[in-house]
Protein backbone atom coordinates (compact mmCIF):
# COMPACT_ATOMS: atom_id res chain seq x y z
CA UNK A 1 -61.83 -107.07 12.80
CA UNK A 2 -65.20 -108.00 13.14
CA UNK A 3 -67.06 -110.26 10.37
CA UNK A 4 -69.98 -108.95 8.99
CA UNK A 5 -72.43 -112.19 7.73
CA UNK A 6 -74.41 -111.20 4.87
CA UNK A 7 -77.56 -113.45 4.55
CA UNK A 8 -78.62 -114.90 0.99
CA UNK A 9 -81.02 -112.14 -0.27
CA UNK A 10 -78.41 -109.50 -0.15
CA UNK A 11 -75.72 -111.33 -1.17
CA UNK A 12 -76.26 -110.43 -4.65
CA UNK A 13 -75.28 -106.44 -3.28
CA UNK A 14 -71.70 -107.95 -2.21
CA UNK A 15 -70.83 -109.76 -5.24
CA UNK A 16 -71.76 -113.35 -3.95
CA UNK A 17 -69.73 -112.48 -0.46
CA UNK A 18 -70.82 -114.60 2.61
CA UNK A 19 -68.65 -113.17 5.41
CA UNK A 20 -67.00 -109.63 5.44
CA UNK A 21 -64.21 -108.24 7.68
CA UNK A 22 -65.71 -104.61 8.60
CA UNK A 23 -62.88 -102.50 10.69
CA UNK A 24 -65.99 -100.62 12.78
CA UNK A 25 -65.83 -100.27 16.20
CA UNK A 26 -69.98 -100.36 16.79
CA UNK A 27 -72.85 -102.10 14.35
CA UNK A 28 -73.56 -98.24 13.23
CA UNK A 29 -70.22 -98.19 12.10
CA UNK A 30 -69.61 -101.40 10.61
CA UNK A 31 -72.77 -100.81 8.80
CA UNK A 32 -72.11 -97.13 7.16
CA UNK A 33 -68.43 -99.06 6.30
CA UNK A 34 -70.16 -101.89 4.60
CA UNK A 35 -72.49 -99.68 2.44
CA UNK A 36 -69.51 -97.43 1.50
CA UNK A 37 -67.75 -100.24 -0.10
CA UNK A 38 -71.16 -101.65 -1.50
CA UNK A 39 -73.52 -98.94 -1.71
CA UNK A 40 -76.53 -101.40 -3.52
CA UNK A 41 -76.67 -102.28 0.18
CA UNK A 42 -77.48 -99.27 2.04
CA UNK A 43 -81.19 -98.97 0.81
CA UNK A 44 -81.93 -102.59 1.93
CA UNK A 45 -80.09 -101.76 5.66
CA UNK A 46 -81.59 -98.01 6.30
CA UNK A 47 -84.33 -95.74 5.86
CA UNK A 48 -84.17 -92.43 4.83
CA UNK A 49 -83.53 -90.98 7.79
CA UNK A 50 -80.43 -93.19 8.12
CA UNK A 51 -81.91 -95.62 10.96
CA UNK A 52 -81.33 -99.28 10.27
CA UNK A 53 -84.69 -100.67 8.69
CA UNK A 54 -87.42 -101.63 11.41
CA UNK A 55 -87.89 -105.12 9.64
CA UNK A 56 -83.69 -105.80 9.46
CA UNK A 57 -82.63 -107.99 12.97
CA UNK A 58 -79.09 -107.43 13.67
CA UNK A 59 -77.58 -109.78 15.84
CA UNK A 60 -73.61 -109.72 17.56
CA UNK A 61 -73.52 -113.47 18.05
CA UNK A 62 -76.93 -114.45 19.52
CA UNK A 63 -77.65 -111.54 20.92
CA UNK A 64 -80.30 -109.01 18.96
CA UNK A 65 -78.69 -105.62 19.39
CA UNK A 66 -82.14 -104.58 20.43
CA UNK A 67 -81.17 -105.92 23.72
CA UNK A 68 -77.65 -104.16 23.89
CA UNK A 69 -77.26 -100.52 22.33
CA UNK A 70 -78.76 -100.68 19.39
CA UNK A 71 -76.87 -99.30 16.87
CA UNK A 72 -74.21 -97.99 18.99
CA UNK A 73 -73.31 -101.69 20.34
CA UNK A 74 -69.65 -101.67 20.68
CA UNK A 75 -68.00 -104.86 18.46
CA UNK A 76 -64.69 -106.89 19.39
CA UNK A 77 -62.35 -107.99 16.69
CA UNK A 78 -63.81 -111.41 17.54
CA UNK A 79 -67.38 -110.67 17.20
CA UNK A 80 -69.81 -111.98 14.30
CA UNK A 81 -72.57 -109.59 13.02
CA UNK A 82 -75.63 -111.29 11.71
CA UNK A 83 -77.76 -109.68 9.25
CA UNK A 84 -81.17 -110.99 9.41
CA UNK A 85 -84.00 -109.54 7.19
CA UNK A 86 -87.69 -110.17 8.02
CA UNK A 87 -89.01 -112.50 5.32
CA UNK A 88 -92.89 -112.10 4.51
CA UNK A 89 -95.37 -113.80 2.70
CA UNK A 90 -96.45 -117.41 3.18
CA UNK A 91 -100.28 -119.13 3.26
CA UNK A 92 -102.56 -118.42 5.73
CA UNK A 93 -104.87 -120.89 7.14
């Protein structure tokens, strides 16, 4: 099964849990799966039209799915899916 790794600010939405086995066959998948079983998720993952957020970077290993299929990237039982949310905020100069 794929493994799912949930980065520190929404860890607190999977009770503490780094790394999640997700059966999905795609990231769109995997995704919907991961907010069923932990649906404090879903808001922080997708807008309301159901589109993964603009600002979330999903990688499959080091590759950004914005340079495969998107959403409908197709996962291996091997692969690792990175969450990575855009932090803000910071000094300017």
């Amino acid at each position: 099964m794929p493994t799912i790794i949930i980065p520190t600010p929404l860890r607190k939405f999977t009770n503490n849990i780094a790394k999640l086995q997700v059966n999905g066959g795609t990231i769109e998948e995997s995704l919907q799966l991961l907010s069923t079983d932990f649906p404090e998720i879903k808001k922080h993952l997708f807008d309301d039209q159901g589109q993964i957020r603009t600002f979330v970077n999903i990688f499959v290993g080091d590759d950004d799915i914005r340079d495969l299929q998107n959403e409908k990237t197709i996962l291996q039982n091997e692969s690792f899916v990175s969450i990575v949310p855009a932090i803000a905020g910071g000094i300017v100069f």
